[in-house]
N, C-alpha and C. Protein backbone atom coordinates (compact mmCIF):
# COMPACT_ATOMS: atom_id res chain seq x y z
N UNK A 1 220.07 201.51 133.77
CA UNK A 1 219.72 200.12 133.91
C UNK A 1 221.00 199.31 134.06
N UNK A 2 220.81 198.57 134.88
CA UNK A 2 222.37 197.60 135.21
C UNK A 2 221.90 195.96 134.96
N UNK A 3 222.43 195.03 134.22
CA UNK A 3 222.01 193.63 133.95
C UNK A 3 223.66 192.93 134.48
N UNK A 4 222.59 191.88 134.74
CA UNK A 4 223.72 190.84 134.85
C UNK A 4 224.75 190.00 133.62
N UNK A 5 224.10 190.33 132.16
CA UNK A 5 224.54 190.09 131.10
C UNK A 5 225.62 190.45 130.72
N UNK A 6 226.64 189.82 130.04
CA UNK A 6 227.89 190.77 129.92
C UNK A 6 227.62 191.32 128.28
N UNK A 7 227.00 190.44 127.78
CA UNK A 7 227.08 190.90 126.10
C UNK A 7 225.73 192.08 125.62
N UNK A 8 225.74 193.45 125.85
CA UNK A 8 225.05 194.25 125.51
C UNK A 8 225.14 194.68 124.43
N UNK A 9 224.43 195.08 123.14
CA UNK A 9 224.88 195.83 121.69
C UNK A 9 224.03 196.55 121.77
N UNK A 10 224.32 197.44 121.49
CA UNK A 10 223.72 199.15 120.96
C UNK A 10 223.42 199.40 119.34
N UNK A 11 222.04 199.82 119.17
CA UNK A 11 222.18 199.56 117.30
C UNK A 11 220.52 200.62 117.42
N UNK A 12 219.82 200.32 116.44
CA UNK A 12 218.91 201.08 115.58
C UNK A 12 218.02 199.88 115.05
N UNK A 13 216.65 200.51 115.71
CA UNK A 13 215.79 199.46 115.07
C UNK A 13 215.55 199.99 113.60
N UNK A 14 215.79 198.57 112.88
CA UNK A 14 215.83 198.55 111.31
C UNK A 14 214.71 198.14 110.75
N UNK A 15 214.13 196.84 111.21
CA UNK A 15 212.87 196.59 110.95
C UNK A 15 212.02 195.49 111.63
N UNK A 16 210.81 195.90 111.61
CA UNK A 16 209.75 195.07 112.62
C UNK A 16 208.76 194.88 111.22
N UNK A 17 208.50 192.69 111.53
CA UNK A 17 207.72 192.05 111.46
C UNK A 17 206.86 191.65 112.38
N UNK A 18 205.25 192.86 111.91
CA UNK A 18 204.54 192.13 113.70
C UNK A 18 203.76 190.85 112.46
N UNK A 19 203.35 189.84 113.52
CA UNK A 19 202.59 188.57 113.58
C UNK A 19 201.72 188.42 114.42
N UNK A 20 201.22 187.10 114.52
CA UNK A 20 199.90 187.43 115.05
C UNK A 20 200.10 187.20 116.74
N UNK A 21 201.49 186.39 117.04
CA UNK A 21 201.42 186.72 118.51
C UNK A 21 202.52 186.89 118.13
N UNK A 22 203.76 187.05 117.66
CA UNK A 22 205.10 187.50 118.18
C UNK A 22 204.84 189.00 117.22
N UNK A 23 206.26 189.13 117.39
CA UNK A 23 206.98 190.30 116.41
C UNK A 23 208.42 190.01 115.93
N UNK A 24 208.91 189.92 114.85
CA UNK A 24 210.30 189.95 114.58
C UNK A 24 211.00 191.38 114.20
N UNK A 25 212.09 191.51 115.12
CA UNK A 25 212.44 193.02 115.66
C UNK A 25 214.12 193.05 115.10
N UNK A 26 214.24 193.14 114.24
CA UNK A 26 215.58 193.61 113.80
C UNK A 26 216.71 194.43 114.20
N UNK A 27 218.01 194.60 114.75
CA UNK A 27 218.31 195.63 115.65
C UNK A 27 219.63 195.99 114.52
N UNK A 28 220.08 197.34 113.88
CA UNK A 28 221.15 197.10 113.21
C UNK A 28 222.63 197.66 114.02
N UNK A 29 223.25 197.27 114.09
CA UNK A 29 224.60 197.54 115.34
C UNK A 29 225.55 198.15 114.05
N UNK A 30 226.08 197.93 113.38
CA UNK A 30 226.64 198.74 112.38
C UNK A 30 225.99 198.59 110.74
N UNK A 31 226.67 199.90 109.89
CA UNK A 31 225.82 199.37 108.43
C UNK A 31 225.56 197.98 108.06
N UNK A 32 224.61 197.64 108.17
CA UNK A 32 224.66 196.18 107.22
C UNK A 32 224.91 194.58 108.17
N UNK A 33 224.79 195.12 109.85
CA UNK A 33 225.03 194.42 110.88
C UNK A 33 224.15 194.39 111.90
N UNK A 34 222.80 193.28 111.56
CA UNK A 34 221.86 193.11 112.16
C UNK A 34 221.74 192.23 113.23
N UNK A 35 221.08 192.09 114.17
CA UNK A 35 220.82 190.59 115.16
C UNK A 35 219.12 190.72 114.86
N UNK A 36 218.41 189.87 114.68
CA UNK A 36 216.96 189.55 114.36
C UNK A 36 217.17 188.89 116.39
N UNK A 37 215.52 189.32 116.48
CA UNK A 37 214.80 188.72 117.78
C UNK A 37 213.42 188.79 117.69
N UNK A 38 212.89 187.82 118.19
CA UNK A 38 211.87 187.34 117.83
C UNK A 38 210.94 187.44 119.43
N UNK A 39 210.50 188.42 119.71
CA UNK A 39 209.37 188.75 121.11
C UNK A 39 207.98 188.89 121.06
N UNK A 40 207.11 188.99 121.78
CA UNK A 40 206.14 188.87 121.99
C UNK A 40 205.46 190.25 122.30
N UNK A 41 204.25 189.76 121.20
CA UNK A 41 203.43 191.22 120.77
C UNK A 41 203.04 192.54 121.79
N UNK A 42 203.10 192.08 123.03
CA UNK A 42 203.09 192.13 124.33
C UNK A 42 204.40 193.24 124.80
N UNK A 43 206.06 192.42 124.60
CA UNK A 43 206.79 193.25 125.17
C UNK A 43 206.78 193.63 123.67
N UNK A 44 206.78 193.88 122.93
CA UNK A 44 206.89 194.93 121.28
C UNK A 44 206.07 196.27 122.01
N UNK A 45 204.57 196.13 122.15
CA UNK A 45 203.84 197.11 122.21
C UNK A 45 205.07 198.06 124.28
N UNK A 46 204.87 197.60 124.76
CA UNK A 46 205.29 198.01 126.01
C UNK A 46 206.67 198.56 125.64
N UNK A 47 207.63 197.76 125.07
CA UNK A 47 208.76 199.02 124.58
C UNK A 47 208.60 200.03 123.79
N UNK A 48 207.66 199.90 123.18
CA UNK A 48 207.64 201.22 121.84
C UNK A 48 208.40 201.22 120.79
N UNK A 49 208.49 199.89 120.29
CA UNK A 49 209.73 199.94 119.30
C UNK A 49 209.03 200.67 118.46
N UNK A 50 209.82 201.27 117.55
CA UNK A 50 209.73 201.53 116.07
C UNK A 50 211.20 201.70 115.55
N UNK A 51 211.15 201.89 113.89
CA UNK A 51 211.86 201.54 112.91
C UNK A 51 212.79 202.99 113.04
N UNK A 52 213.88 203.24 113.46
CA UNK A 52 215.09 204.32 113.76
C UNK A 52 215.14 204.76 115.20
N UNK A 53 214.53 203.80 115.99
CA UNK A 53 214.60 204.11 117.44
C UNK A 53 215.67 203.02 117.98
N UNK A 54 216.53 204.01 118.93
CA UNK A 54 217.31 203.60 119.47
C UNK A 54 217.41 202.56 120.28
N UNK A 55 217.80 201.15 120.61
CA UNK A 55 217.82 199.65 121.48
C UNK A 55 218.69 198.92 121.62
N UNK A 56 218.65 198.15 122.65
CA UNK A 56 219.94 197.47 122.57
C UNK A 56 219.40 196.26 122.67
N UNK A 57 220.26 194.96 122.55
CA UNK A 57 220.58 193.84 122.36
C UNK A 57 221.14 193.25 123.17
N UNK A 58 220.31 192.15 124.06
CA UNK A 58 220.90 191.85 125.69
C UNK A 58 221.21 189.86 125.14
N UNK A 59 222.27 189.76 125.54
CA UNK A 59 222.18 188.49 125.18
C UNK A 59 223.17 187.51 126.31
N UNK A 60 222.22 186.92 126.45
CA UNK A 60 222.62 186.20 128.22
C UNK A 60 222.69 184.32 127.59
N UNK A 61 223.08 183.84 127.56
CA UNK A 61 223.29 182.48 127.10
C UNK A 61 224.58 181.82 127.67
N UNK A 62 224.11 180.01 128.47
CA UNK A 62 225.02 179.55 128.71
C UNK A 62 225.95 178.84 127.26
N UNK A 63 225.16 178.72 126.19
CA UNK A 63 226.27 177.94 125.24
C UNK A 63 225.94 179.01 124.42
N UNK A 64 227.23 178.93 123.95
CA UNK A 64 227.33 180.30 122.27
C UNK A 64 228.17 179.47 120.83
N UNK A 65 226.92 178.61 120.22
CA UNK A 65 227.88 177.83 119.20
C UNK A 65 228.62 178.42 117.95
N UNK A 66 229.34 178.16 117.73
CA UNK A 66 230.61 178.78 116.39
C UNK A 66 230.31 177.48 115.46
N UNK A 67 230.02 177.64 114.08
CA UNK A 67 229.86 177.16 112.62
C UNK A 67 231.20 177.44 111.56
N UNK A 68 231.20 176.80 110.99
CA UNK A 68 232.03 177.03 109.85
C UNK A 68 231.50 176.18 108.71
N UNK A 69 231.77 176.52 107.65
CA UNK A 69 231.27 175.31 106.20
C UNK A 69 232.80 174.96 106.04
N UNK A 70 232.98 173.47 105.83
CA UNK A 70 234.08 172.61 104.93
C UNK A 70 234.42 173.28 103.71
């Protein structure tokens, strides 16, 4: 598969919250280093996620904001 995205992560699904129309899909990229995504019950069932299956993390965005606390 080839994307136009430059930011791809590779990780391990850790854990899935299904709901009644989404799913919240957890992806862990190293110990203890998650990205949460939040899709639709729809593409959940059509990928086949489950919990130690292998996925990646496509993330295409024109703004990427940075936080800090005072």
């Amino acid at each position: 598969m080839k994307l136009s995205a430059r930011n791809v992560l590779h990780g391990t699904v850790k854990s899935i919250d299904i709901g009644a129309v989404n799913v919240e899909v957890a992806i862990e990229l190293a110990p203890q280093v998650c990205i949460t995504s939040i899709i639709t019950k729809k593409s959940y069932e059509a990928l086949g996620l489950k919990e130690g299956k292998k996925a990646s993390v496509v993330i295409k965005a024109s703004d990427v904001m940075v936080g800090v606390e005072d």
